[in-house]
PDB file of N, CA and C in Angstrom:
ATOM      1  N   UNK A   1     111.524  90.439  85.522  1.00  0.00           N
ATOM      2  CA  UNK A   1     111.192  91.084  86.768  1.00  0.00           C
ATOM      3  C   UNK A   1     112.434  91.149  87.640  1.00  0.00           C
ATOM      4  N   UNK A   2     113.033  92.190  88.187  1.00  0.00           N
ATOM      5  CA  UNK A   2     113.400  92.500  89.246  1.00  0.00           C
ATOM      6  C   UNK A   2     113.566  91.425  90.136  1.00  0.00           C
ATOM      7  N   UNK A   3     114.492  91.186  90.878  1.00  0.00           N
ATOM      8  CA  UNK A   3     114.796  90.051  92.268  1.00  0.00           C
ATOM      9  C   UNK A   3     114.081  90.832  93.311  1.00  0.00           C
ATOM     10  N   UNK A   4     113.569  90.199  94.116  1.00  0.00           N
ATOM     11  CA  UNK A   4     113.081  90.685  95.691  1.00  0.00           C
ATOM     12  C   UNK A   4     113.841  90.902  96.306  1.00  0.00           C
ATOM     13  N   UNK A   5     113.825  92.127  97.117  1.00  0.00           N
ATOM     14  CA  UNK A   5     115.526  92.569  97.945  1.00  0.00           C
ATOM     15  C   UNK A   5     114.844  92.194  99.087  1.00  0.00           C
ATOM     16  N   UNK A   6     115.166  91.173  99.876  1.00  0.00           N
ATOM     17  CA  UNK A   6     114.643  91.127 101.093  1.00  0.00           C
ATOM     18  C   UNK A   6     115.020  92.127 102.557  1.00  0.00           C
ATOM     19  N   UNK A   7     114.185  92.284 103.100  1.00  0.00           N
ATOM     20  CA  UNK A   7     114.621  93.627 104.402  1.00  0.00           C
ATOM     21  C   UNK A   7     114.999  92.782 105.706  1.00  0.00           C
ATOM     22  N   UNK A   8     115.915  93.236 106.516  1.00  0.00           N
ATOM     23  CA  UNK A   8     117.079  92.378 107.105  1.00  0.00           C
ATOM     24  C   UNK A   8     116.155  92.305 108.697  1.00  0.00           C
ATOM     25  N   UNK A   9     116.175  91.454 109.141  1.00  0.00           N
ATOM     26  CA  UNK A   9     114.994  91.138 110.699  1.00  0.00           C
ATOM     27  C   UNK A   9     115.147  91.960 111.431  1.00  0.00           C
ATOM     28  N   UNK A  10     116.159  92.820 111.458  1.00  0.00           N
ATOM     29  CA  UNK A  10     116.092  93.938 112.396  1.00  0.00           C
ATOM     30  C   UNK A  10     116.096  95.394 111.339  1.00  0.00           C
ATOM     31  N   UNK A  11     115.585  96.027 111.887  1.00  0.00           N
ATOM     32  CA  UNK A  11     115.790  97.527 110.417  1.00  0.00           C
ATOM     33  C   UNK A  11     114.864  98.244 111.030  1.00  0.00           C
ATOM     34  N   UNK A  12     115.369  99.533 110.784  1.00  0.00           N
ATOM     35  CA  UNK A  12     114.568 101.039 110.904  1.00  0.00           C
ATOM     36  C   UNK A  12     113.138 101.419 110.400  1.00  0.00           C
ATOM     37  N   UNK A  13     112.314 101.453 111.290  1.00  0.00           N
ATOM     38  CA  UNK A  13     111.277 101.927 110.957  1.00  0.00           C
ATOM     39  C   UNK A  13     110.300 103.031 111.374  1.00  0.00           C
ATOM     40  N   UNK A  14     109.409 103.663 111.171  1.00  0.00           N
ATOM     41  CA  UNK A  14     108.315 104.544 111.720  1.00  0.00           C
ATOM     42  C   UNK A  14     107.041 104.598 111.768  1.00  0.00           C
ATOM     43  N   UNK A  15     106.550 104.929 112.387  1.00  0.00           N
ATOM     44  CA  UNK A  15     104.775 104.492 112.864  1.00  0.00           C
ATOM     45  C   UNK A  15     104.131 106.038 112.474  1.00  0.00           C
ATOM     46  N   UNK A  16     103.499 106.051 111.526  1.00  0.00           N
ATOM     47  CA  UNK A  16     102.841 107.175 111.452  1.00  0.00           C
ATOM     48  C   UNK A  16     101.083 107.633 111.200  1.00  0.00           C
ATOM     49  N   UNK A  17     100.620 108.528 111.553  1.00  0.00           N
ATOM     50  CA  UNK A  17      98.417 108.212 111.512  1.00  0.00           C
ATOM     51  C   UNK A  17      98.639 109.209 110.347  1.00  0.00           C
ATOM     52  N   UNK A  18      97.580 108.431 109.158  1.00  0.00           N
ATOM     53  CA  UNK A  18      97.262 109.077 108.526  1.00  0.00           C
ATOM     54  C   UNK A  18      95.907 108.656 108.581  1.00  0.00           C
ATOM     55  N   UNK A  19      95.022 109.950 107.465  1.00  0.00           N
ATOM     56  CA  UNK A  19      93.708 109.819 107.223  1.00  0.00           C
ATOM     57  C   UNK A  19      93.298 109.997 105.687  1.00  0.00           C
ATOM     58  N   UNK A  20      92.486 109.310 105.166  1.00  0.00           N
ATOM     59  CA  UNK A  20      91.761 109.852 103.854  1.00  0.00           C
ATOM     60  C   UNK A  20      90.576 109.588 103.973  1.00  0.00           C
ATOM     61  N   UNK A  21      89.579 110.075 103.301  1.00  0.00           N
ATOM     62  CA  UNK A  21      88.648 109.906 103.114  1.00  0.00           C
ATOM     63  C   UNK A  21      87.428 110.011 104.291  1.00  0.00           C
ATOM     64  N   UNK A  22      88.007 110.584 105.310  1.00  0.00           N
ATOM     65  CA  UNK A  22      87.414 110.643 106.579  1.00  0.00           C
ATOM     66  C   UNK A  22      87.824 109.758 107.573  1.00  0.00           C
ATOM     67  N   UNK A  23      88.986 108.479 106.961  1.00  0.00           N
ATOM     68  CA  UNK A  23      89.108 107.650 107.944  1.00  0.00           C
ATOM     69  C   UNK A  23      90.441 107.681 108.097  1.00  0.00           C
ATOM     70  N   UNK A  24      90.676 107.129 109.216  1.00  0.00           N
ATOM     71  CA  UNK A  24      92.330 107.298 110.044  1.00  0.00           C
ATOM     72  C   UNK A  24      92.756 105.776 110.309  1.00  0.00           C
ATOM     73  N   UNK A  25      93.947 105.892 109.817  1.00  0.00           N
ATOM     74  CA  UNK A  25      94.973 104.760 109.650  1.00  0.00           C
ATOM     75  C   UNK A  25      96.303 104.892 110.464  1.00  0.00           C
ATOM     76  N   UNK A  26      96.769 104.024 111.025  1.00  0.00           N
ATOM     77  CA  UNK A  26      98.652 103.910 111.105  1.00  0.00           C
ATOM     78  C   UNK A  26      98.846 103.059 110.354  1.00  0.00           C
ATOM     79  N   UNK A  27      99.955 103.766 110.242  1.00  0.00           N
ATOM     80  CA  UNK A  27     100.484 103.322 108.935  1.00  0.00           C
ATOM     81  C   UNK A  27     102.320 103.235 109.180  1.00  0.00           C
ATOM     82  N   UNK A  28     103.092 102.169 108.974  1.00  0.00           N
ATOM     83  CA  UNK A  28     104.349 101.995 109.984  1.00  0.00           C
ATOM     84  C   UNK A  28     104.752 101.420 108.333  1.00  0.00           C
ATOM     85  N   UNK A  29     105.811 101.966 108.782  1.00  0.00           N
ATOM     86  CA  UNK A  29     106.841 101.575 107.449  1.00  0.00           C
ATOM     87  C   UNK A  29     108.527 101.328 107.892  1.00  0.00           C
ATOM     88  N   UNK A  30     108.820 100.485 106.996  1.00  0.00           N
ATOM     89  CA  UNK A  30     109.797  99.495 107.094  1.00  0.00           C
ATOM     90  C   UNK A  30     111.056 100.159 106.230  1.00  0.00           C
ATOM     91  N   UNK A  31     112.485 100.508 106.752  1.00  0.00           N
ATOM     92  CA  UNK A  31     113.191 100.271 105.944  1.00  0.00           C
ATOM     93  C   UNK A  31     114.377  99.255 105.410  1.00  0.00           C
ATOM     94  N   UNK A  32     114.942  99.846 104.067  1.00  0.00           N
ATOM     95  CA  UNK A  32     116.177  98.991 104.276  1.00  0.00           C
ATOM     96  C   UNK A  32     117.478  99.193 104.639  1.00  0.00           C
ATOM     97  N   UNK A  33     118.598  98.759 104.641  1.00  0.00           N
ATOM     98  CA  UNK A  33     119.686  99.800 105.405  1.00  0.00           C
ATOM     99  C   UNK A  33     120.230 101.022 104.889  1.00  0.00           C
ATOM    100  N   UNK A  34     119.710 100.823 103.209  1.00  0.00           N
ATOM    101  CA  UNK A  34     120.408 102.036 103.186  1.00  0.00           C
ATOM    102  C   UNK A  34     119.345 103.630 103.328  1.00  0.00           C
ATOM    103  N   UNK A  35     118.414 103.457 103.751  1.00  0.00           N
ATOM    104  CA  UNK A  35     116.756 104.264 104.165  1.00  0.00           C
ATOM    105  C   UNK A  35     116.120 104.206 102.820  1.00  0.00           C
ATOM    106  N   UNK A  36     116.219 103.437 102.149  1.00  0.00           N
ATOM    107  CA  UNK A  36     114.969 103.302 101.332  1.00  0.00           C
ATOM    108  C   UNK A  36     114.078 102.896 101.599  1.00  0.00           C
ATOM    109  N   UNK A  37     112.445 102.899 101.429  1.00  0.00           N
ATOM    110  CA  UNK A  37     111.294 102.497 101.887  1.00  0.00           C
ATOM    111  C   UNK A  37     111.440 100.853 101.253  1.00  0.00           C
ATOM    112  N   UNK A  38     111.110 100.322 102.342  1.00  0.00           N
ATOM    113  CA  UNK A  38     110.746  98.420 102.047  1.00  0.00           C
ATOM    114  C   UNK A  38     109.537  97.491 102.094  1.00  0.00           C
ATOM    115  N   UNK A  39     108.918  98.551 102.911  1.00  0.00           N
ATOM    116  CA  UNK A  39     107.826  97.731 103.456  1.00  0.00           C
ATOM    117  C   UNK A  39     106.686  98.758 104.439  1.00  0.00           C
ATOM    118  N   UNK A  40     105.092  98.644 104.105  1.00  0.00           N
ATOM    119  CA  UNK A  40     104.429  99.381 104.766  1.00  0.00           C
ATOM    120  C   UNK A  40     103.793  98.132 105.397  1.00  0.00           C
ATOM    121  N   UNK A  41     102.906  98.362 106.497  1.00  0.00           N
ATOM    122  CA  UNK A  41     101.743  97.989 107.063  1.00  0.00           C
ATOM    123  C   UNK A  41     100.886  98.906 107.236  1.00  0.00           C
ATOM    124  N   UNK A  42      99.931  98.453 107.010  1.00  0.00           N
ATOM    125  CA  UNK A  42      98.478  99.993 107.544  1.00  0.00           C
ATOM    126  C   UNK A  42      97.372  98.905 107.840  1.00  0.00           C
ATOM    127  N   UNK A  43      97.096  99.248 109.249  1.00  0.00           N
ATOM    128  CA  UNK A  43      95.627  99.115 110.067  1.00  0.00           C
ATOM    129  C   UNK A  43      94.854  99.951 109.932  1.00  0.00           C
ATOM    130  N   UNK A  44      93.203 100.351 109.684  1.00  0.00           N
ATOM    131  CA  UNK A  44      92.680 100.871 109.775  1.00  0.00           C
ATOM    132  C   UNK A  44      91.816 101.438 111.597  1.00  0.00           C
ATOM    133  N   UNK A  45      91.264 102.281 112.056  1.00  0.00           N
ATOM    134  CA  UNK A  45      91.264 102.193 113.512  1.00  0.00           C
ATOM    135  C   UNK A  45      89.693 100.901 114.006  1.00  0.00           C
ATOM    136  N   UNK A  46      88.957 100.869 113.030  1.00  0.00           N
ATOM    137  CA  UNK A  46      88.407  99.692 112.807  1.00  0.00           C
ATOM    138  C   UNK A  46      88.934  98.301 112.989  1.00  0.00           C
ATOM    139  N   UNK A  47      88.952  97.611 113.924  1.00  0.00           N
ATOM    140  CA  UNK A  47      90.054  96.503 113.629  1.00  0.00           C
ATOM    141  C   UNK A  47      88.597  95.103 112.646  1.00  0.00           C
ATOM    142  N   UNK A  48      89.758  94.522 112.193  1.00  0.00           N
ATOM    143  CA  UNK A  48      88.925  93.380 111.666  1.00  0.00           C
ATOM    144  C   UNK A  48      87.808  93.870 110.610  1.00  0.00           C
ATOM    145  N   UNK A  49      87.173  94.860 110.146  1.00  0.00           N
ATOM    146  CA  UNK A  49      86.565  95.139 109.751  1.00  0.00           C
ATOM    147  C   UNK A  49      87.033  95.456 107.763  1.00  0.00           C
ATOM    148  N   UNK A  50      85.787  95.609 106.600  1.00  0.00           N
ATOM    149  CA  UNK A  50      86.562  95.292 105.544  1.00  0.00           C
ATOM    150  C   UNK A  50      87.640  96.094 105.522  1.00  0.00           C
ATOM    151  N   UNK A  51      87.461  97.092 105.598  1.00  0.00           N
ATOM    152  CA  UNK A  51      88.537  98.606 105.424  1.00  0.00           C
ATOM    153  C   UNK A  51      89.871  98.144 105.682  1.00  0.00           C
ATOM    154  N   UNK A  52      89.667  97.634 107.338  1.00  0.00           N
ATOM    155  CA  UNK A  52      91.147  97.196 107.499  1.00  0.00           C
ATOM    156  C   UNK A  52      91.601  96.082 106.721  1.00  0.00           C
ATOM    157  N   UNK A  53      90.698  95.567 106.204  1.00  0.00           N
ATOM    158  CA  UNK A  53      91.364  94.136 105.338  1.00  0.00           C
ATOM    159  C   UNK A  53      91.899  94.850 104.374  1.00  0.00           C
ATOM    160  N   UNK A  54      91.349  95.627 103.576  1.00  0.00           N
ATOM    161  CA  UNK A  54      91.750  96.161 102.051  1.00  0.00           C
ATOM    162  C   UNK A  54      92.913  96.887 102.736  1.00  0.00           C
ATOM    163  N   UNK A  55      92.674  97.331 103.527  1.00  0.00           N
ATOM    164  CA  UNK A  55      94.365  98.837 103.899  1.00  0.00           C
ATOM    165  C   UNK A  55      95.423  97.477 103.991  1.00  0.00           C
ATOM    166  N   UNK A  56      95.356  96.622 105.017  1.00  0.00           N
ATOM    167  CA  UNK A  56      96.049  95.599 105.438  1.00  0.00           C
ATOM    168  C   UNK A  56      96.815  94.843 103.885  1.00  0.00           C
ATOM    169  N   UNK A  57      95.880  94.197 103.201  1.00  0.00           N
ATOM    170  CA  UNK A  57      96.252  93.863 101.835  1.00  0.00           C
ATOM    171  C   UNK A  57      97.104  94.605 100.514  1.00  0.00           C
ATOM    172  N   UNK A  58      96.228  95.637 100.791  1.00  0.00           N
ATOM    173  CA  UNK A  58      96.868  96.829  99.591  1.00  0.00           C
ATOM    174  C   UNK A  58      98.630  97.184 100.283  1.00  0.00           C
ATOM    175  N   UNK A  59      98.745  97.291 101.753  1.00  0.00           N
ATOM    176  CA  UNK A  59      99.657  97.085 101.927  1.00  0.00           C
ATOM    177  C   UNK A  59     100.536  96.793 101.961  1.00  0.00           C
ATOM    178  N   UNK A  60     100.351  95.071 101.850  1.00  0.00           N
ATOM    179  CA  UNK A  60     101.255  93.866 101.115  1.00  0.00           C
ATOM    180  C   UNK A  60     101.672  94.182  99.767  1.00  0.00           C
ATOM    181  N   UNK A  61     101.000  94.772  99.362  1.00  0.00           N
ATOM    182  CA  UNK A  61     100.674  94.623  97.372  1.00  0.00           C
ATOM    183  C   UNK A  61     102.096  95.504  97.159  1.00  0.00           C
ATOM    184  N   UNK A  62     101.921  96.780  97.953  1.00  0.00           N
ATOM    185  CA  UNK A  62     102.636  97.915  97.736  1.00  0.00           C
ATOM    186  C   UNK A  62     104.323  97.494  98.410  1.00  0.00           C
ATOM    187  N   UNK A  63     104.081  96.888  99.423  1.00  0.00           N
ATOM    188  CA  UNK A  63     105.494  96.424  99.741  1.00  0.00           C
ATOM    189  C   UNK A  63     106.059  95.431  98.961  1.00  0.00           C
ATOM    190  N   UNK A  64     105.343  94.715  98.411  1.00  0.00           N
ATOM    191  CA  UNK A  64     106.311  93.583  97.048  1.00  0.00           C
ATOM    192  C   UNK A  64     106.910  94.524  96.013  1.00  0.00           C
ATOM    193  N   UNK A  65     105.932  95.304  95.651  1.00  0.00           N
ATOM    194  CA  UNK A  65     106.758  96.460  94.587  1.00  0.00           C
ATOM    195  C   UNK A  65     108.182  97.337  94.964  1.00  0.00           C
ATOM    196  N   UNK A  66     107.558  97.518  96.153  1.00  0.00           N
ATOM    197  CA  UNK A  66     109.024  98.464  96.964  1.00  0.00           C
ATOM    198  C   UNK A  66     110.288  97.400  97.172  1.00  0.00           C
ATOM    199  N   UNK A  67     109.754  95.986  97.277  1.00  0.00           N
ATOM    200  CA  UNK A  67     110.936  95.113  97.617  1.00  0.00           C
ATOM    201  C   UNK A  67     111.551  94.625  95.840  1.00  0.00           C
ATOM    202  N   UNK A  68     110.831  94.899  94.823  1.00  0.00           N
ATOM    203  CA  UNK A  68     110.834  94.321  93.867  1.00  0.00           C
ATOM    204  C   UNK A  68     111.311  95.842  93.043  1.00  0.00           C
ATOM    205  N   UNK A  69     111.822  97.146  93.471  1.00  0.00           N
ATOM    206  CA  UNK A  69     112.735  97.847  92.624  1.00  0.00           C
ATOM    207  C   UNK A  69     111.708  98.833  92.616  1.00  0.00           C
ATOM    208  N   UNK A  70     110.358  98.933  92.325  1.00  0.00           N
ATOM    209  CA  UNK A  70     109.626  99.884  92.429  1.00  0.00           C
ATOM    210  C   UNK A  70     109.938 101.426  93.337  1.00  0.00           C
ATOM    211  N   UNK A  71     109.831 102.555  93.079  1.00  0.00           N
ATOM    212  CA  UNK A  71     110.083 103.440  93.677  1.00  0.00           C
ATOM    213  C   UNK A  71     109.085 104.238  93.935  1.00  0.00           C
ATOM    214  N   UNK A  72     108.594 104.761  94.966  1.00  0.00           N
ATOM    215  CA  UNK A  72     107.111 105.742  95.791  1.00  0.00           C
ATOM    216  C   UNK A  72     106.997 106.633  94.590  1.00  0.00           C
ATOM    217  N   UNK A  73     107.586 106.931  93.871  1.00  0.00           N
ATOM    218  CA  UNK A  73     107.238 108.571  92.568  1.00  0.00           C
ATOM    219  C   UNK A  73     106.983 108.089  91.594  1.00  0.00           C
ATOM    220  N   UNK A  74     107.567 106.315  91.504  1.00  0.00           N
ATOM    221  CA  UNK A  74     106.459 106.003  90.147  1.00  0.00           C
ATOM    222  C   UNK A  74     105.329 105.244  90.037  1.00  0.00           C
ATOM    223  N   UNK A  75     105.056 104.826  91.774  1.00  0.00           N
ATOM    224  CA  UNK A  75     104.153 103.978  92.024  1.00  0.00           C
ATOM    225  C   UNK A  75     103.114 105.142  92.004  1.00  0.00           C
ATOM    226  N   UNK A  76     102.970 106.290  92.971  1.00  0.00           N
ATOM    227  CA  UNK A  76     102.202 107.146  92.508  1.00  0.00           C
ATOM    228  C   UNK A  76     101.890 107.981  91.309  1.00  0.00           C
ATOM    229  N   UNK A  77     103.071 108.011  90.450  1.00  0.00           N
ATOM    230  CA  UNK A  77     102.837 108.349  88.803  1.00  0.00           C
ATOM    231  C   UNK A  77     101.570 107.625  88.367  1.00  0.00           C
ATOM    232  N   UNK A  78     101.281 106.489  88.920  1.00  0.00           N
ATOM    233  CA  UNK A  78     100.484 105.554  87.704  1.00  0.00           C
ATOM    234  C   UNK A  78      99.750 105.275  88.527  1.00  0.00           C
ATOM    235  N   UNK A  79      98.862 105.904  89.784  1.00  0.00           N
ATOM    236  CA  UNK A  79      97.579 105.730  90.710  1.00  0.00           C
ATOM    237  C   UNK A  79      97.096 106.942  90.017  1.00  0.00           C
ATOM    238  N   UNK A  80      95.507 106.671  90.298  1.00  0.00           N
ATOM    239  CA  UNK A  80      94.513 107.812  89.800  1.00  0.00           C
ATOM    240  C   UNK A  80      94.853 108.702  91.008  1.00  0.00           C
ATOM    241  N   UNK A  81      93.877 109.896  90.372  1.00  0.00           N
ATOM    242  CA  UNK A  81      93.834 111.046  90.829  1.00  0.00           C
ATOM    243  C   UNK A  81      92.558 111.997  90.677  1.00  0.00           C
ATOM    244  N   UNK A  82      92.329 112.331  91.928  1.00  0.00           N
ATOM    245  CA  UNK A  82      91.032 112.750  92.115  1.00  0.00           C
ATOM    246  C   UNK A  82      91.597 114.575  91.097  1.00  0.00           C
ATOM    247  N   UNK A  83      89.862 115.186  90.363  1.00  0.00           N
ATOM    248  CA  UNK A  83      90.702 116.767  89.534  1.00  0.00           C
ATOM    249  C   UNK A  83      91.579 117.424  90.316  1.00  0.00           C
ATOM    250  N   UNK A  84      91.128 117.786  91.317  1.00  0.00           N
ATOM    251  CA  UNK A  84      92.122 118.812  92.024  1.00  0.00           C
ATOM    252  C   UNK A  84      94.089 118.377  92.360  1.00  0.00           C
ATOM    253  N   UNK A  85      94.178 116.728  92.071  1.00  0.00           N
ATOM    254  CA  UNK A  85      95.309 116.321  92.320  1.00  0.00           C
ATOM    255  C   UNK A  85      95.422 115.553  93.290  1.00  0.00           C
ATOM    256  N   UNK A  86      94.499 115.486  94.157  1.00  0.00           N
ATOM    257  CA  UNK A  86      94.616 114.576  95.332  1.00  0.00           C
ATOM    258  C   UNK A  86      94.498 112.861  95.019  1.00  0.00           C
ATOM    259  N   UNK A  87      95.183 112.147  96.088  1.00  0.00           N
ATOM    260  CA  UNK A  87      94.833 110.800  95.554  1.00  0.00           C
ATOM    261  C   UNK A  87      93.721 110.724  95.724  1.00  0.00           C
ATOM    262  N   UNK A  88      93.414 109.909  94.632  1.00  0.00           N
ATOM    263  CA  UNK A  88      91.520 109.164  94.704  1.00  0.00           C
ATOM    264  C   UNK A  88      91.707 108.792  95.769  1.00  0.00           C
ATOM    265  N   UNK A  89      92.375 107.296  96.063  1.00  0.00           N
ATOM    266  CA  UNK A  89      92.601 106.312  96.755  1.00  0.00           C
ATOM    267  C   UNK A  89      93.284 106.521  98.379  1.00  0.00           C
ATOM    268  N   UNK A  90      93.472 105.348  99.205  1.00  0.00           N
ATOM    269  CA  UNK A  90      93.935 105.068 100.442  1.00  0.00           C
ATOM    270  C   UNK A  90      95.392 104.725  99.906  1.00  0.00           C
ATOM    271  N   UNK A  91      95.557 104.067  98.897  1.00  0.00           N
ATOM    272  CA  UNK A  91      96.904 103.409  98.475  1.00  0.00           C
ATOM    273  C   UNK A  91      97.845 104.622  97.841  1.00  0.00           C
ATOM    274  N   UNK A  92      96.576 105.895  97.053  1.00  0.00           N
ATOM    275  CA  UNK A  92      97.410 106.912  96.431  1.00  0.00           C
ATOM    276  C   UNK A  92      97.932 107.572  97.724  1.00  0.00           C
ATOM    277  N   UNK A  93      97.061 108.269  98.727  1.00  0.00           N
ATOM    278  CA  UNK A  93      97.759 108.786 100.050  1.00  0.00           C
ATOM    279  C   UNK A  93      98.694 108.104 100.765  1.00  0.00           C
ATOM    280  N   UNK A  94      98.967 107.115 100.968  1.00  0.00           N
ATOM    281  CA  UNK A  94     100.307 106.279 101.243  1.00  0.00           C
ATOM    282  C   UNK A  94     101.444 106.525 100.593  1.00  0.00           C
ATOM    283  N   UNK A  95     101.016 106.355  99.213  1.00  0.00           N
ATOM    284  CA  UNK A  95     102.255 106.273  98.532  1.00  0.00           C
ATOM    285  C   UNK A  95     103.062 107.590  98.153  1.00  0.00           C
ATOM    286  N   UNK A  96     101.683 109.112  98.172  1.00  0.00           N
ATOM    287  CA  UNK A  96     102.145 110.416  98.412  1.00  0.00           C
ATOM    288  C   UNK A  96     102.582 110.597 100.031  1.00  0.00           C
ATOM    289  N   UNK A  97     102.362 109.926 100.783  1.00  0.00           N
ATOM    290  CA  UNK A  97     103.345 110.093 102.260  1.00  0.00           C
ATOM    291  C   UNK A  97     104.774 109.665 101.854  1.00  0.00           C
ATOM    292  N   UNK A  98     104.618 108.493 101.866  1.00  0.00           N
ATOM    293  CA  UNK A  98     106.041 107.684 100.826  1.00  0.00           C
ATOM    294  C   UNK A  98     107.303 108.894 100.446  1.00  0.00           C
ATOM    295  N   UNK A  99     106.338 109.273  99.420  1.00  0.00           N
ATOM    296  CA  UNK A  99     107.311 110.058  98.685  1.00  0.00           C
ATOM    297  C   UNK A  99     107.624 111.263  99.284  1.00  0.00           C
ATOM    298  N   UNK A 100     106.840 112.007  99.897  1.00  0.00           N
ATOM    299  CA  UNK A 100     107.283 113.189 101.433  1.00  0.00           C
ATOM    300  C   UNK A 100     108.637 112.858 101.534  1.00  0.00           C
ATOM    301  N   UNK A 101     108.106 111.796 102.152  1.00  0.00           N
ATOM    302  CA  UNK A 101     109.265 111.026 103.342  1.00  0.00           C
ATOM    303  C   UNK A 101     110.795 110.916 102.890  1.00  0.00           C
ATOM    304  N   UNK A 102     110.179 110.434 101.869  1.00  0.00           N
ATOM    305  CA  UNK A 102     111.804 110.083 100.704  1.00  0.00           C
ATOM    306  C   UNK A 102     112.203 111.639 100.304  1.00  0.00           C
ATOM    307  N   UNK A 103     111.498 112.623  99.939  1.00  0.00           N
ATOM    308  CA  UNK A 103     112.280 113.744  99.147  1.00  0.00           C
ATOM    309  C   UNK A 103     112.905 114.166 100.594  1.00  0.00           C
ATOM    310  N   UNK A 104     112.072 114.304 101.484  1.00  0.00           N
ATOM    311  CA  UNK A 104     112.323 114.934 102.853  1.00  0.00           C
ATOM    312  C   UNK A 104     114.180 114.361 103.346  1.00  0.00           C
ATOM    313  N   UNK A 105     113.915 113.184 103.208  1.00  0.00           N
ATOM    314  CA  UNK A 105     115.334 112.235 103.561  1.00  0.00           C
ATOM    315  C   UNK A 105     116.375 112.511 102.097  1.00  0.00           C
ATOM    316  N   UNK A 106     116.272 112.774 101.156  1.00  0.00           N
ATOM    317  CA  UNK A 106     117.335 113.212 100.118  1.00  0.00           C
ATOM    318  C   UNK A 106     117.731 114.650 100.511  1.00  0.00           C
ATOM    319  N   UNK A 107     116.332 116.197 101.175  1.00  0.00           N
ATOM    320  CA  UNK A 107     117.065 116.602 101.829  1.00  0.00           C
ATOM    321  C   UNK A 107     117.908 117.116 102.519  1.00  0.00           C
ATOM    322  N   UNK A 108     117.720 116.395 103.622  1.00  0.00           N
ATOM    323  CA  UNK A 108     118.266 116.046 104.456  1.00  0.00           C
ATOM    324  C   UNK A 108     120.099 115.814 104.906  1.00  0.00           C
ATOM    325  N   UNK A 109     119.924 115.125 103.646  1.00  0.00           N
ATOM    326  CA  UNK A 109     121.419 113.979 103.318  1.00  0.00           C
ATOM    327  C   UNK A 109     122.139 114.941 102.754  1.00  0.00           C
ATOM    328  N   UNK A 110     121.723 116.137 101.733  1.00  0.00           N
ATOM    329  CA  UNK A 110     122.500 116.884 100.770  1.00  0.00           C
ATOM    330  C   UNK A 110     122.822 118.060 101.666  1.00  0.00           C
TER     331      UNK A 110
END
């Protein structure tokens, strides 16, 4: 396995609302210095409630991978998918924001 790249106490980040499934999330993501994605959090607008536990958790899950070498295009390679292409999931729509974000920032840069 991969070493954990840890993300430095101060670092760039963005707060953004998304929705699936009828429900609406922020969703704030963490980078590292060089703008790679490091780290998400997502609240659901429910506080305390299960939803937000699972968004809150799945969150964690997805940021060990991102800190552990994982990259947003192959984490979503290997999430289901509803026929039409859409993510099934709360974790697949994250991780297709993710990857927006990232092609958007390559770009950008070029």
């Amino acid at each position: 396995m991969t070493a954990r790249r840890r993300l430095p106490h101060r670092r760039g980040a963005v707060a953004l609302d998304i929705e699936h499934d009828g429900h609406r999330y922020r969703m704030h993501v963490g980078y590292f210095p060089n703008g790679a994605v490091g780290e998400v959090f997502l609240d659901a607008t429910k506080q305390n409630s299960m939803l937000d536990a699972f968004a809150a958790d799945a969150a964690i899950l997805l940021s060990l991978l991102l800190q552990h070498g994982a990259l947003p295009g192959e984490i979503g390679h290997a999430l289901r998918r509803s026929p039409n292409g859409a993510p099934a999931s709360l974790i697949g729509a994250v991780v297709d924001e993710l990857h927006a974000t990232e092609r958007q920032q390559d770009r950008s840069a070029s």
